[in-house]
C-alpha atoms as a PDB file:
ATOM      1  CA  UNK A   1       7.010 -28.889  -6.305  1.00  0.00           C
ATOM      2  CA  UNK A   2       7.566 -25.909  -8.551  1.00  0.00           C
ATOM      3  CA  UNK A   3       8.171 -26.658 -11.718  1.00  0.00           C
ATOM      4  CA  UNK A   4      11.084 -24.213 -13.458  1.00  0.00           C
ATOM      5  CA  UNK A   5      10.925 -25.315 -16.421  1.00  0.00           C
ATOM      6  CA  UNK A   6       7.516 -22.674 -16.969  1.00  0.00           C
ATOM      7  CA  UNK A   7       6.419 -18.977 -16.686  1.00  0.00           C
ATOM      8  CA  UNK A   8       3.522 -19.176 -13.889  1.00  0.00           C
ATOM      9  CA  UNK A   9       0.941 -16.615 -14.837  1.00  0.00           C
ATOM     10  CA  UNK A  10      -0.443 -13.617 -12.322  1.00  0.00           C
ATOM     11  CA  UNK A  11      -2.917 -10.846 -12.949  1.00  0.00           C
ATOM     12  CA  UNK A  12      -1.979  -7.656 -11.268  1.00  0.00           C
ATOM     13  CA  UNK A  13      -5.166  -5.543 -10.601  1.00  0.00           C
ATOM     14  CA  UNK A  14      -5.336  -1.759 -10.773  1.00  0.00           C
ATOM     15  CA  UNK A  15      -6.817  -0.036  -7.899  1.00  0.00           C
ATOM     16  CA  UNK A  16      -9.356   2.917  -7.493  1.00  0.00           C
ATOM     17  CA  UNK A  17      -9.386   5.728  -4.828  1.00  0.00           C
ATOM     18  CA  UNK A  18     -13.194   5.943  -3.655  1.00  0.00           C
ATOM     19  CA  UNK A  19     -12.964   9.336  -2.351  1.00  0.00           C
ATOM     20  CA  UNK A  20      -9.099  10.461  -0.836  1.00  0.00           C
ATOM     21  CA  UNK A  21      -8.904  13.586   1.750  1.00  0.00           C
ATOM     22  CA  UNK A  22      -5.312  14.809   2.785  1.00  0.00           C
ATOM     23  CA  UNK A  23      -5.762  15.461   6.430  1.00  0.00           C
ATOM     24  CA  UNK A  24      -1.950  16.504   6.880  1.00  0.00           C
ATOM     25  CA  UNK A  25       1.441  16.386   6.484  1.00  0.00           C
ATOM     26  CA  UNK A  26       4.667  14.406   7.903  1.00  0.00           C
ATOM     27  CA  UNK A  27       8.001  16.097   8.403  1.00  0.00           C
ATOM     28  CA  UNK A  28       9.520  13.872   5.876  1.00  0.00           C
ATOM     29  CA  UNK A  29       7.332  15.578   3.298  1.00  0.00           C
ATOM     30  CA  UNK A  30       4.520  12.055   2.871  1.00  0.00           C
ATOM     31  CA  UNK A  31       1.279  13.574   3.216  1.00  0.00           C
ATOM     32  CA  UNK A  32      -1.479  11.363   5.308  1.00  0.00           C
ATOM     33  CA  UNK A  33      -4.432  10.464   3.896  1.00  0.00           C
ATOM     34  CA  UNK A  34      -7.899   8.999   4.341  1.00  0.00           C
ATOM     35  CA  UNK A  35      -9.013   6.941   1.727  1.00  0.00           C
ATOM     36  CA  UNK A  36     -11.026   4.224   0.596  1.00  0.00           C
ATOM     37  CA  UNK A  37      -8.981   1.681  -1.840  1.00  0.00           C
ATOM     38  CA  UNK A  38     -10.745  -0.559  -4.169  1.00  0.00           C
ATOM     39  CA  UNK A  39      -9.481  -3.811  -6.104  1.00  0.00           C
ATOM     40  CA  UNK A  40     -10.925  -3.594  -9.966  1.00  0.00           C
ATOM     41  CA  UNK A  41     -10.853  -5.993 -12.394  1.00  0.00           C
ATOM     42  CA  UNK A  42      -8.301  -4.154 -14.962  1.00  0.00           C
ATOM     43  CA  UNK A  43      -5.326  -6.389 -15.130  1.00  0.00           C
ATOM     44  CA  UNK A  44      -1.631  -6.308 -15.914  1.00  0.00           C
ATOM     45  CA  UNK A  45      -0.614  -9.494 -16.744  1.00  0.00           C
ATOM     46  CA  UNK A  46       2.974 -10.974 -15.020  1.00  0.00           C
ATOM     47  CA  UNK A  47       4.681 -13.984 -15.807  1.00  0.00           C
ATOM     48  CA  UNK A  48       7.869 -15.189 -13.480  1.00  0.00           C
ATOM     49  CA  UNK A  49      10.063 -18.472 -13.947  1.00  0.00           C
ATOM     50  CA  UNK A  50      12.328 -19.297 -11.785  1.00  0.00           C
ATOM     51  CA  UNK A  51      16.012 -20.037 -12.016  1.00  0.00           C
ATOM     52  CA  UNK A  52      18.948 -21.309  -9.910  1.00  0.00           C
ATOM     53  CA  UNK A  53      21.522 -18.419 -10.261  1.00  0.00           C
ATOM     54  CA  UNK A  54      20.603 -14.955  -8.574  1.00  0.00           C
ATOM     55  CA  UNK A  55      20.059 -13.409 -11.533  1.00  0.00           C
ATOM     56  CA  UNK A  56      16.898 -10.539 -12.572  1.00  0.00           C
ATOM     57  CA  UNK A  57      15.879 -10.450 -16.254  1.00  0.00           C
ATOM     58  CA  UNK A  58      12.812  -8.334 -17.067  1.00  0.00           C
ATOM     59  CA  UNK A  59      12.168  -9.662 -20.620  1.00  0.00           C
ATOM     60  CA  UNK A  60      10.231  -8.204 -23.462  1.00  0.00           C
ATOM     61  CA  UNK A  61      10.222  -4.924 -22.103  1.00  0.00           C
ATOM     62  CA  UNK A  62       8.341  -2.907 -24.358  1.00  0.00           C
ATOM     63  CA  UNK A  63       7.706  -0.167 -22.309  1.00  0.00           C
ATOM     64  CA  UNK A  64       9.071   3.396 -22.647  1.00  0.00           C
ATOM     65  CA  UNK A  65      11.119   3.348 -19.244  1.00  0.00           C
ATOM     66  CA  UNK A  66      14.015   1.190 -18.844  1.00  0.00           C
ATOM     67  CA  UNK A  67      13.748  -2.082 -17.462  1.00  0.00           C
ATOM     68  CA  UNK A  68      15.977  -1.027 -14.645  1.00  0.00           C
ATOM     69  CA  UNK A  69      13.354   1.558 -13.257  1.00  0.00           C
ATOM     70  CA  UNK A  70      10.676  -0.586 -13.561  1.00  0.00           C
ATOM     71  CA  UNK A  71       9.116  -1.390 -10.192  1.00  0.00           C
ATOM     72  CA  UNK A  72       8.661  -5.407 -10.666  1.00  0.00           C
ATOM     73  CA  UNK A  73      12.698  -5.132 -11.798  1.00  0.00           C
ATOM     74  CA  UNK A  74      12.948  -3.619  -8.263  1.00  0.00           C
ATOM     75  CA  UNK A  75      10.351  -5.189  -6.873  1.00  0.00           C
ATOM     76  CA  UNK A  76      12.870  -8.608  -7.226  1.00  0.00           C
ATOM     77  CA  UNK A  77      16.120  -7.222  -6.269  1.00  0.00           C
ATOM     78  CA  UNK A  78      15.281  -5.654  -3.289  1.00  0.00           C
ATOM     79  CA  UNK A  79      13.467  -9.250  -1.723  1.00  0.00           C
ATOM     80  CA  UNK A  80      16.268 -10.687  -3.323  1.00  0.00           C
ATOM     81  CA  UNK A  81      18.912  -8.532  -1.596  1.00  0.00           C
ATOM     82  CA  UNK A  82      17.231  -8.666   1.944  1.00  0.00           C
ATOM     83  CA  UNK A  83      16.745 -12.288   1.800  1.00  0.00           C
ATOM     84  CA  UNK A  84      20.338 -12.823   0.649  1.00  0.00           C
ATOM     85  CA  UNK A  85      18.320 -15.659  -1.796  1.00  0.00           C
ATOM     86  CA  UNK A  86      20.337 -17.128  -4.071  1.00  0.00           C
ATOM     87  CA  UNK A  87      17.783 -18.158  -6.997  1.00  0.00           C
ATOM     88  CA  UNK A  88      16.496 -15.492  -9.710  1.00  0.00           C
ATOM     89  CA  UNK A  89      13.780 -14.844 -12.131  1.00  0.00           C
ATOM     90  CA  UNK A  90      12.831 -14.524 -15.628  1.00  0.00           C
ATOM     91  CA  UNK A  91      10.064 -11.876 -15.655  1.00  0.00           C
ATOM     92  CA  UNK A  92       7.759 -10.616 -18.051  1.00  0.00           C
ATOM     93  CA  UNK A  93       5.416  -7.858 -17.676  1.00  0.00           C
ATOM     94  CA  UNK A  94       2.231  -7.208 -19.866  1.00  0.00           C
ATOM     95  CA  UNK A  95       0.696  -3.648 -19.482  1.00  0.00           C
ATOM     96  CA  UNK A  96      -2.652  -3.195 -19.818  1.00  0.00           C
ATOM     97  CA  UNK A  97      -3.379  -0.580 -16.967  1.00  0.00           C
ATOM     98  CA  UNK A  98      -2.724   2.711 -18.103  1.00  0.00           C
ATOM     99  CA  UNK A  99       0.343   4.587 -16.549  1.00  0.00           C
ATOM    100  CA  UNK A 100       0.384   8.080 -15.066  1.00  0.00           C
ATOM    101  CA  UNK A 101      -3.490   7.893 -14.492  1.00  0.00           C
ATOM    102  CA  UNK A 102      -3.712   6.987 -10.738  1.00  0.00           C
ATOM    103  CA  UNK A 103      -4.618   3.317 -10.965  1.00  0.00           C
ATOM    104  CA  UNK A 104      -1.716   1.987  -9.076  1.00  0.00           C
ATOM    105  CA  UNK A 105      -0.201  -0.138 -12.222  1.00  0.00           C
ATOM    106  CA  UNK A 106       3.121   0.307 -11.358  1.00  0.00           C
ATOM    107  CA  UNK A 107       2.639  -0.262  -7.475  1.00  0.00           C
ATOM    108  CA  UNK A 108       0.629  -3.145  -8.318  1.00  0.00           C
ATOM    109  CA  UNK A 109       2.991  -4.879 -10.606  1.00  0.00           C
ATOM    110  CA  UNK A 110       6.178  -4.444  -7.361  1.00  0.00           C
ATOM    111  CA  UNK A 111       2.993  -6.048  -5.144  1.00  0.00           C
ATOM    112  CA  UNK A 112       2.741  -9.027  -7.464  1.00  0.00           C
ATOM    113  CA  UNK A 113       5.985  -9.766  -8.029  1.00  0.00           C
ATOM    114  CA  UNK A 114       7.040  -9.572  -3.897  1.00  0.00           C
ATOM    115  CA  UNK A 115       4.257 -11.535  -2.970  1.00  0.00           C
ATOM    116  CA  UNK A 116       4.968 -14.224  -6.262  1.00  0.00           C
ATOM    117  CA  UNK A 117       8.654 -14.527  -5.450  1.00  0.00           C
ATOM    118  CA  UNK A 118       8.307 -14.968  -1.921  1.00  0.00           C
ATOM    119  CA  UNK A 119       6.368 -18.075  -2.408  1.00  0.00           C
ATOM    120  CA  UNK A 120       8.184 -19.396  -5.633  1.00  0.00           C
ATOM    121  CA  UNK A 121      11.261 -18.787  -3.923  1.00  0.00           C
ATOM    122  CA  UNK A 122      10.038 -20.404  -0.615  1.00  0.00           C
ATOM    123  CA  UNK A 123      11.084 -17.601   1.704  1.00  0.00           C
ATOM    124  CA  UNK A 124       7.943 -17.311   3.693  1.00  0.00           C
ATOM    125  CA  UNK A 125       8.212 -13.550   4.366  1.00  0.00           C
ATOM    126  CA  UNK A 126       5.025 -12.740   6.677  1.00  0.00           C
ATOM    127  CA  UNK A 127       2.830  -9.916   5.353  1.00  0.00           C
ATOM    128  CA  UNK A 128       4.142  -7.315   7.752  1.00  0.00           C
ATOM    129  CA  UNK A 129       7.539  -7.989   6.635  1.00  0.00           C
ATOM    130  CA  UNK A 130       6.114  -7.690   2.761  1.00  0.00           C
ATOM    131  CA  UNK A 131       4.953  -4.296   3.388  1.00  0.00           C
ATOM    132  CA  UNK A 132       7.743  -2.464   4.905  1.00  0.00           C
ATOM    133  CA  UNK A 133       9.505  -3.492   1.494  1.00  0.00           C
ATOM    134  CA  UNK A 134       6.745  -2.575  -0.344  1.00  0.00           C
ATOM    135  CA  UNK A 135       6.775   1.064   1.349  1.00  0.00           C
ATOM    136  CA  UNK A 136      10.789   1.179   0.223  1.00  0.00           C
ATOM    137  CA  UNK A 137       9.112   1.104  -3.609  1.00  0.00           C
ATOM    138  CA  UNK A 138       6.647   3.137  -3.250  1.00  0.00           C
ATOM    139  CA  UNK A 139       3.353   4.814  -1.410  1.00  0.00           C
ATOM    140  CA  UNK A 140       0.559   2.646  -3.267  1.00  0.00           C
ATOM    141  CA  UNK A 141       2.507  -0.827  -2.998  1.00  0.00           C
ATOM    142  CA  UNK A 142       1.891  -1.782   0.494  1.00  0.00           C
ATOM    143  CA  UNK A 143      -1.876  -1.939  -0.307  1.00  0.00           C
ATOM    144  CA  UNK A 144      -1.537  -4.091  -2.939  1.00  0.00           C
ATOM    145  CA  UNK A 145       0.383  -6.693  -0.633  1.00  0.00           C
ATOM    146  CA  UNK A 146      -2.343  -6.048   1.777  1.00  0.00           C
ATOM    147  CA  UNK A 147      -4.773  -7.294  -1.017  1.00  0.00           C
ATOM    148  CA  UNK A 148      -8.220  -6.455  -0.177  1.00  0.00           C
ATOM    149  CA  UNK A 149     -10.520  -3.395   0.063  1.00  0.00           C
ATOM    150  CA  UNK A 150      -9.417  -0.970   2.617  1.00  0.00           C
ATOM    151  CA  UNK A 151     -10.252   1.834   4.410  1.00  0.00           C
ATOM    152  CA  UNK A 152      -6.371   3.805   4.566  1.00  0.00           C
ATOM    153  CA  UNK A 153      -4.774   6.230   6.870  1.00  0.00           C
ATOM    154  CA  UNK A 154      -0.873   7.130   7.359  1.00  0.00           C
ATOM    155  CA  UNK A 155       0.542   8.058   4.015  1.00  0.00           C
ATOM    156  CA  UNK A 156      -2.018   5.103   2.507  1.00  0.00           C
ATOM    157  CA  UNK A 157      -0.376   2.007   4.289  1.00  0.00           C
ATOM    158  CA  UNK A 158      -2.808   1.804   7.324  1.00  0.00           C
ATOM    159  CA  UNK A 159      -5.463  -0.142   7.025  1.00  0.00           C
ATOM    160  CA  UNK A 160      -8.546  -1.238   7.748  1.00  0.00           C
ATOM    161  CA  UNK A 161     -10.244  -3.927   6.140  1.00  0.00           C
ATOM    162  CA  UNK A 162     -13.647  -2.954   4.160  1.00  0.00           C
ATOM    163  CA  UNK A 163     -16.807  -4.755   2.883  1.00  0.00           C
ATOM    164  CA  UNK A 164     -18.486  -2.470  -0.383  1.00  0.00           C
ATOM    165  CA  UNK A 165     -21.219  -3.352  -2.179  1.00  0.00           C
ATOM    166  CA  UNK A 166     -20.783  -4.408  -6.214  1.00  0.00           C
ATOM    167  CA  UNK A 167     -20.274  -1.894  -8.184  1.00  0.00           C
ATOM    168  CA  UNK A 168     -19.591  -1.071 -12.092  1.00  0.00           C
ATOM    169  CA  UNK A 169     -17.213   1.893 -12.749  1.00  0.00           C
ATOM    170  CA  UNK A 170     -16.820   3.678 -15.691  1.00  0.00           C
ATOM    171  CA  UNK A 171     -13.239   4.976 -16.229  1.00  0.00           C
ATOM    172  CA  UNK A 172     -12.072   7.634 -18.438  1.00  0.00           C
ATOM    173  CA  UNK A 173      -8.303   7.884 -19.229  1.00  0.00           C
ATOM    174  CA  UNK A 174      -7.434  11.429 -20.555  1.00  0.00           C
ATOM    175  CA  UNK A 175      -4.697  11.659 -23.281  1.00  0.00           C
ATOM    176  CA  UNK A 176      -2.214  12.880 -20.662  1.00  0.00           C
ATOM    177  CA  UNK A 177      -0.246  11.578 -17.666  1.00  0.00           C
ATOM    178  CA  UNK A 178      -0.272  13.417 -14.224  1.00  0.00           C
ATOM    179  CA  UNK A 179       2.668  13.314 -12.290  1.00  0.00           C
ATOM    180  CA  UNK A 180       1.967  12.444  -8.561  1.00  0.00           C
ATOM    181  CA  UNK A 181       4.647  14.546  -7.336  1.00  0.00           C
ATOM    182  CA  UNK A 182       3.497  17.700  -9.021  1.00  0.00           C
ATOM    183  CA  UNK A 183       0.090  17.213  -7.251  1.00  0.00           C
ATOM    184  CA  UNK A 184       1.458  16.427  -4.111  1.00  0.00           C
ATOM    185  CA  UNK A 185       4.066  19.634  -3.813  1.00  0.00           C
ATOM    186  CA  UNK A 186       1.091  21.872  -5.250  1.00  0.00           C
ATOM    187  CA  UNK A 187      -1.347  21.131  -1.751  1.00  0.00           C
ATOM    188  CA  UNK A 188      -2.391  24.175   0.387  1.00  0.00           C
ATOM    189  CA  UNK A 189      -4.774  23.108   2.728  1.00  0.00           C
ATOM    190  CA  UNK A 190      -5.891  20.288   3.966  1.00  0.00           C
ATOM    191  CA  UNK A 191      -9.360  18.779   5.022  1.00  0.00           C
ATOM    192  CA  UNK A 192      -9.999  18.094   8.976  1.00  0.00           C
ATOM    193  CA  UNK A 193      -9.076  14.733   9.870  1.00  0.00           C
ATOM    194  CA  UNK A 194     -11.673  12.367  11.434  1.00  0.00           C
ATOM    195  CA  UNK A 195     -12.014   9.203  13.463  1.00  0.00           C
ATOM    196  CA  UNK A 196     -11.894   5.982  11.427  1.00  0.00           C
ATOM    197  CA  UNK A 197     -16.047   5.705  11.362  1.00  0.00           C
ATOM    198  CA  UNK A 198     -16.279   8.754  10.688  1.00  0.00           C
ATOM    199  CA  UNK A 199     -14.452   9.399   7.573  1.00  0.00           C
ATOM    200  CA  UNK A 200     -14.853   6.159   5.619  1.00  0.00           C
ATOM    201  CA  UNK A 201     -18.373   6.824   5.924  1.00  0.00           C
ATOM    202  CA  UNK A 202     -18.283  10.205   4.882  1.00  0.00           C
ATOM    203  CA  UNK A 203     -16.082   8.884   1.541  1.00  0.00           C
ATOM    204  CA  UNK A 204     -18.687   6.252   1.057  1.00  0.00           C
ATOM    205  CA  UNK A 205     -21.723   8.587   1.044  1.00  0.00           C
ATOM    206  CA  UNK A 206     -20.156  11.563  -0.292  1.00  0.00           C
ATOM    207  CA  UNK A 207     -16.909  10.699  -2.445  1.00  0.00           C
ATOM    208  CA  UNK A 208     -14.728  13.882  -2.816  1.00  0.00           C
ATOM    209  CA  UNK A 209     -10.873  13.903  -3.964  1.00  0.00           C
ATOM    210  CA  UNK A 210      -9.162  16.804  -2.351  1.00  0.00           C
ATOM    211  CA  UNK A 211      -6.830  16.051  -5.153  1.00  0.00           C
ATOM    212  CA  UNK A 212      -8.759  17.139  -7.760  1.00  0.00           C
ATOM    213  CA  UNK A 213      -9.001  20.522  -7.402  1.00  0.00           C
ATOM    214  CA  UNK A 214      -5.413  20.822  -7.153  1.00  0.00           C
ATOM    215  CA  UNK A 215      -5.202  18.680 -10.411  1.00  0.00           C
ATOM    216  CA  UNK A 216      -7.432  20.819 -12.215  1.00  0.00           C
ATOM    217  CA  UNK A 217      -5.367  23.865 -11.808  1.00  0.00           C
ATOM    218  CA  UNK A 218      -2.466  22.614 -12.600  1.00  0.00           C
ATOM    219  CA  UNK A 219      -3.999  20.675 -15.756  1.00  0.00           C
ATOM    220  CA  UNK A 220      -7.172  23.211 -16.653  1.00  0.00           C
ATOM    221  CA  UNK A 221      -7.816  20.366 -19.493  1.00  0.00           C
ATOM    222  CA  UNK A 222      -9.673  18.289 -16.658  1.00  0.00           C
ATOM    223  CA  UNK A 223     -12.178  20.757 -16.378  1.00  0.00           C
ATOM    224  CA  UNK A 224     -13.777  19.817 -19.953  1.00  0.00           C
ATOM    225  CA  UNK A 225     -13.656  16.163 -19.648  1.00  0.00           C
ATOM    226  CA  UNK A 226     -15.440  16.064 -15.844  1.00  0.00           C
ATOM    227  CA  UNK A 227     -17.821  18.553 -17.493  1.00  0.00           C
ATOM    228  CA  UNK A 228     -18.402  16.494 -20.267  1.00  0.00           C
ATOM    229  CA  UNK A 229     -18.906  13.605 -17.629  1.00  0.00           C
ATOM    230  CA  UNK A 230     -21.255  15.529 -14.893  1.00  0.00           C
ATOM    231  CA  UNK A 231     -24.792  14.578 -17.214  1.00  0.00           C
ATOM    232  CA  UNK A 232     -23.789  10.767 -16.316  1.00  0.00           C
ATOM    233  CA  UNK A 233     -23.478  10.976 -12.794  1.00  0.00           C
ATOM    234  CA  UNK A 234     -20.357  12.216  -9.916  1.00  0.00           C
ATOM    235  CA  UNK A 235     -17.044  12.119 -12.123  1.00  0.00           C
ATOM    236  CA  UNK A 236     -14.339  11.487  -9.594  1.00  0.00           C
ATOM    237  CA  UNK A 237     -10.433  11.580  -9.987  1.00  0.00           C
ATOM    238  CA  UNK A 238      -8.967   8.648  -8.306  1.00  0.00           C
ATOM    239  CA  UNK A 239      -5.546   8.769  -6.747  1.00  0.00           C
ATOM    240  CA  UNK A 240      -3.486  11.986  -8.175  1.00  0.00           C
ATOM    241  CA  UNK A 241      -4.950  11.599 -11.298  1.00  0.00           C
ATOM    242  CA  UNK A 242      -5.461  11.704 -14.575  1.00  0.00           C
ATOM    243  CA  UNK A 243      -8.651   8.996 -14.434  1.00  0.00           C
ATOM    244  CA  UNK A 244     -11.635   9.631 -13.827  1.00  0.00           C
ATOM    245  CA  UNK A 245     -14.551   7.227 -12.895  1.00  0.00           C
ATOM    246  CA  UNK A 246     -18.072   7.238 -12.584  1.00  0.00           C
ATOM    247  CA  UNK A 247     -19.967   4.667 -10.849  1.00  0.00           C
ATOM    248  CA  UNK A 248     -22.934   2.721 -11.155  1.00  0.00           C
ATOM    249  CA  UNK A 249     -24.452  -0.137  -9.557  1.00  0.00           C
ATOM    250  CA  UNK A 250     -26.011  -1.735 -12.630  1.00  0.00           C
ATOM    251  CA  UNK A 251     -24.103  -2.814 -14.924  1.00  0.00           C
ATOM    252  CA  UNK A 252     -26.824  -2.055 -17.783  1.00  0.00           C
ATOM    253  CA  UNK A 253     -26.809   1.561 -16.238  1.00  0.00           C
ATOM    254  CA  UNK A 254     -22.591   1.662 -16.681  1.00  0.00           C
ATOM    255  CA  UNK A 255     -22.571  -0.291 -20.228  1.00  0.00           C
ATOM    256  CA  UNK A 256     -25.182   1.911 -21.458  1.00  0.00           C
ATOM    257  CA  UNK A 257     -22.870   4.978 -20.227  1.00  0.00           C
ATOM    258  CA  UNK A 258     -19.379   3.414 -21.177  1.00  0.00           C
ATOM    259  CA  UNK A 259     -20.568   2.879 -24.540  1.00  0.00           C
ATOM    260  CA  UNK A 260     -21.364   6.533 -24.427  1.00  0.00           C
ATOM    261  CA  UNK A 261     -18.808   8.054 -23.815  1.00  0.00           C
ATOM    262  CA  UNK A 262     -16.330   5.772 -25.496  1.00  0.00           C
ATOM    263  CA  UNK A 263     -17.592   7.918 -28.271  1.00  0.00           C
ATOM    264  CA  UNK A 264     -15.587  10.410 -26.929  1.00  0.00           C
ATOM    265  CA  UNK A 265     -12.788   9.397 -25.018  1.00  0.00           C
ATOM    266  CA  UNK A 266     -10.724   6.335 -23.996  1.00  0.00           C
ATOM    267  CA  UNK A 267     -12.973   4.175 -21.930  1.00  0.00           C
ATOM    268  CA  UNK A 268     -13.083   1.165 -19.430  1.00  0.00           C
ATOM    269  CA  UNK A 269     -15.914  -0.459 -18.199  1.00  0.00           C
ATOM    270  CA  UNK A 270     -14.661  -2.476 -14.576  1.00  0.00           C
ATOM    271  CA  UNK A 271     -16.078  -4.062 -11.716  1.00  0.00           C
ATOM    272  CA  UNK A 272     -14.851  -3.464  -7.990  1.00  0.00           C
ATOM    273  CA  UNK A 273     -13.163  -6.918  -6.353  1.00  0.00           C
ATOM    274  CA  UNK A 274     -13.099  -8.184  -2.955  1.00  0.00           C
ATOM    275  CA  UNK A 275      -9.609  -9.518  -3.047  1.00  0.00           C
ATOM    276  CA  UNK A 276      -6.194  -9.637  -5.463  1.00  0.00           C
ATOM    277  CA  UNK A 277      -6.573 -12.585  -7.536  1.00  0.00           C
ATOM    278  CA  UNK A 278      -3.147 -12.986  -6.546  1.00  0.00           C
ATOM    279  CA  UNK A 279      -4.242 -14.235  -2.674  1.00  0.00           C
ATOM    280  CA  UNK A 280      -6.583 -16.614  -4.761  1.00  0.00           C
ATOM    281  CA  UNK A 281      -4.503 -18.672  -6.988  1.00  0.00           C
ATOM    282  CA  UNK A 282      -3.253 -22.210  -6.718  1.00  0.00           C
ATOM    283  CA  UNK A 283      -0.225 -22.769  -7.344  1.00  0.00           C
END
């Protein structure tokens, strides 16, 4: 029995991409992709209560955007308007995972609160059915429902399911936000697409971002910053940007660095997971 009388606590995990290629592009503009997503251990934290009118309240809302463009707020209405469910939810959403870096904090959040409402509201919605909502939100939200590592192809909501090896990242959050739709509209060319092996083994062993380049052009200020990084190891933008990560697979090796270069510039130290903590909860 669910008690509605408390908040019910979920950590919504940020995501890194572990090398992306654009391999082409879809006459409704999406551009498909071959990527490797990876779960880290950065956290939002979301707290829903339930209540018996169909009412959505996103409460203390510090946040810069309004509460009604915030994708948890949407997140709930649109499961609540294609379920026709009559209950609601008080929400509350605690940021931690920097926005406009290309973490996924945003998609993450809509992930956790579609998967959290469809149990606390007893709907039973299979995964499939989770993800074609998730796709109405957004690109990155359908892996986030899908909740483990993944190898991705379509427009990032293909996938297949991936075993990696621990691993420590450093991340570096610049001082400035990248749009993903000014990356996006700025692509040229794009890199030959591969067979499923193929490619997530060529992101594994040799982790490139196509979108990087096109990020650095458009935002020259990325140059300094993954020059400033190179001496530590492969600085890599994840997603469109503006992160960048470096990783290690010791985690004296990554403090060592982190503590480094958090001389310098806002820095997390973060371990990969091997599933949403979401999936592992107990309700």
């Amino acid at each position: 029995m669910i008690d509605r009388t408390k908040f019910i606590n979920y950590l919504s995990p940020a995501k890194l991409n572990l090398g992306l290629k654009v391999v082409g592009k879809r006459p409704d503009g999406y551009h498909l992709l071959n990527t490797i997503f990876c779960l880290i251990d950065l956290f939002d934290q979301i707290e829903i209560q339930i209540i018996d009118k169909p009412q959505i309240s996103l409460i203390e809302h510090n946040q810069a955007w309004s509460y009604t463009t915030d994708l948890g707020y949407k997140a709930a209405k649109l499961l609540q308007q294609a379920t026709d469910c009559q209950f609601g939810a008080n929400i509350k959403i605690k940021k931690t995972i920097p926005s406009g870096a290309g973490l996924g904090g945003g998609s993450s959040n809509a992930a956790t609160v579609l998967l959290a409402l469809n149990h606390l509201w007893q709907l039973n919605l299979p995964q499939n059915r989770l993800i074609e909502l998730g796709k109405i939100l957004g690109a990155d939200v359908p892996f986030f429902i899908y909740g483990q590592n993944a190898f991705a192809t379509g427009i990032g909501d293909i996938f297949s399911p991936i075993t990696l090896k621990d691993e420590f990242f450093v991340l570096v959050q610049p001082e400035f936000h990248i749009p993903t739709k000014s990356i996006f509209s700025a692509i040229k060319h794009f890199s030959k697409a591969s067979d499923e092996s193929t490619a997530s083994k060529e992101l594994l062993n040799n982790p490139h971002n196509d979108l990087q380049d096109v990020a650095i052009k458009l935002y020259p200020q990325l140059t300094t910053i993954i020059d400033d990084l190179k001496c530590f190891g492969n600085p890599i933008m994840t997603g469109s940007g503006s992160a960048i990560y470096l990783s290690f697979y010791n985690l004296k090796d990554a403090n060592k660095v982190a503590q480094e270069i958090g001389k310098s510039y806002n820095t997390y130290l973060v371990k990969n997971l091997s599933k949403s903590p979401v999936f592992t909860k107990s309700s």
